[in-house]
Protein backbone atom coordinates (compact mmCIF):
# COMPACT_ATOMS: atom_id res chain seq x y z
CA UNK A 1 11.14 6.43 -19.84
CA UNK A 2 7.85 8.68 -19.40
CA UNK A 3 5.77 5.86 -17.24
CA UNK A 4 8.69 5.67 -15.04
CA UNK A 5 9.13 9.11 -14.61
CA UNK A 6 5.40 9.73 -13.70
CA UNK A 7 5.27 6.22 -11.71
CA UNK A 8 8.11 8.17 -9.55
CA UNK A 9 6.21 10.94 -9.17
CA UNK A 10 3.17 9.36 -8.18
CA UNK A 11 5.11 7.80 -5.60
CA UNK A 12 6.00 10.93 -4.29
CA UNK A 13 3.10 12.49 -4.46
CA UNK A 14 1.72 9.81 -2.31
CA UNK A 15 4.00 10.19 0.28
CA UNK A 16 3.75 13.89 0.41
CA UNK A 17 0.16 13.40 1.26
CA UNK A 18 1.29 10.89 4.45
CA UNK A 19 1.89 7.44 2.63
CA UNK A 20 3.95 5.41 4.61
CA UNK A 21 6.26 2.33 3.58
CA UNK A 22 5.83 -0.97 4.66
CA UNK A 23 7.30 -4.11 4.58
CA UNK A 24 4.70 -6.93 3.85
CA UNK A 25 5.79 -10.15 4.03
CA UNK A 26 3.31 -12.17 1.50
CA UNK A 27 3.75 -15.91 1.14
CA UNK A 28 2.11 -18.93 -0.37
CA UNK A 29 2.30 -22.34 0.14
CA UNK A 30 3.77 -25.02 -1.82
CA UNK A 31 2.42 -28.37 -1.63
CA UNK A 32 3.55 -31.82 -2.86
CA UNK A 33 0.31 -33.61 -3.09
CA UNK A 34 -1.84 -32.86 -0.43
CA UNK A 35 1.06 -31.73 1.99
CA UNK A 36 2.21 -28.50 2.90
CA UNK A 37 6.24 -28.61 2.04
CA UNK A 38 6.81 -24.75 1.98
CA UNK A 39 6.43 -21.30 1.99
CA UNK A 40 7.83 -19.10 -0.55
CA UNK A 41 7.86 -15.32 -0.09
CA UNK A 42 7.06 -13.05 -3.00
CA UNK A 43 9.57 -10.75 -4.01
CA UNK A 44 9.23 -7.39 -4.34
CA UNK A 45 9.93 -5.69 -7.76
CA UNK A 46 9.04 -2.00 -9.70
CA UNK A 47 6.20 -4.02 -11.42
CA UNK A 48 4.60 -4.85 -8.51
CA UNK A 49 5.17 -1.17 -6.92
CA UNK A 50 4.04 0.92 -9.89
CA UNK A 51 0.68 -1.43 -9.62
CA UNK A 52 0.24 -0.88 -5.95
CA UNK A 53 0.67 3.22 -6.45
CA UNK A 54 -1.72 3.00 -9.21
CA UNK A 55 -4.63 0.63 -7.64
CA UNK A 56 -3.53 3.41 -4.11
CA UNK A 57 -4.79 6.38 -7.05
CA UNK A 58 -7.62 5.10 -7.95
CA UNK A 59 -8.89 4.64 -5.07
CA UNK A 60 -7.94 8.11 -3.85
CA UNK A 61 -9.95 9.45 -7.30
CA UNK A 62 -12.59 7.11 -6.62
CA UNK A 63 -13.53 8.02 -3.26
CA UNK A 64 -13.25 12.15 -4.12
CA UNK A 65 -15.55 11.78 -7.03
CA UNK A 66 -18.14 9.74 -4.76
CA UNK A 67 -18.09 12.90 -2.38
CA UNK A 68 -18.19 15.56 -4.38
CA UNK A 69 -21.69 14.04 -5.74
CA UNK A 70 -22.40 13.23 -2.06
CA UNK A 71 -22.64 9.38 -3.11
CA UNK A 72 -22.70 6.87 -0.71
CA UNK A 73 -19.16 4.42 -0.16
CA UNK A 74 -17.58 2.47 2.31
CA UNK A 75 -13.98 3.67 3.84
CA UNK A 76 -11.86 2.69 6.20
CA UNK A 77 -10.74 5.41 8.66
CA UNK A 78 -7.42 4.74 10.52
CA UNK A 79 -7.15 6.64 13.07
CA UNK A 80 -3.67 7.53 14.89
CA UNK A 81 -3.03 5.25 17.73
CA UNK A 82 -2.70 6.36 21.26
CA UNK A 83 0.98 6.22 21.66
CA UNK A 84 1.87 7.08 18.64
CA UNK A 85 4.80 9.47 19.99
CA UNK A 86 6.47 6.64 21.47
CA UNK A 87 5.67 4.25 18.58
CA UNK A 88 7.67 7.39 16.95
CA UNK A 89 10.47 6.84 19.55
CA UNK A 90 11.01 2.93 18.85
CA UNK A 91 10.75 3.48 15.01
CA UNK A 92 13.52 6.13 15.54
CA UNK A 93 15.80 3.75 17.29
């Protein structure tokens, strides 16, 4: 299928550019009544991927439009920690 091909490369594309993989746990709570019985973890699927690498695009093409015009916007710079080597090390092992 064409989507899935370019959803794919997308994907790649992102990580190419430094996109990293992670492993969020999102859950919400089930209640009977007023009490908090549960919590249920969402499960990750392709749906939920190709959306994520598309909303992670458009933000991308969002933010180099806004500077090529010089337009004002909000970012959020990450920055690489201090010990990143030996954050490096224990990711390794």
């Amino acid at each position: 299928m064409a989507q899935d091909r370019f959803a794919r490369k997308l994907k790649a594309l992102r990580h190419l550019h430094g996109a990293l993989d992670l492993e969020i746990i999102e859950a919400r709570p089930v209640f009977d009544g007023d009490e908090l019985k549960d919590l249920e973890t969402e499960k990750k699927n392709r749906a939920r991927d190709i959306i994520e690498d598309f909303m992670i695009a458009a933000n991308g093409i969002t933010a180099r439009y806004l500077a090529t015009r010089k337009l004002p916007s909000l970012r959020c710079i990450v920055r690489i920690p201090k010990r990143w080597d030996r954050i490096m090390e224990v990711a390794a092992e």
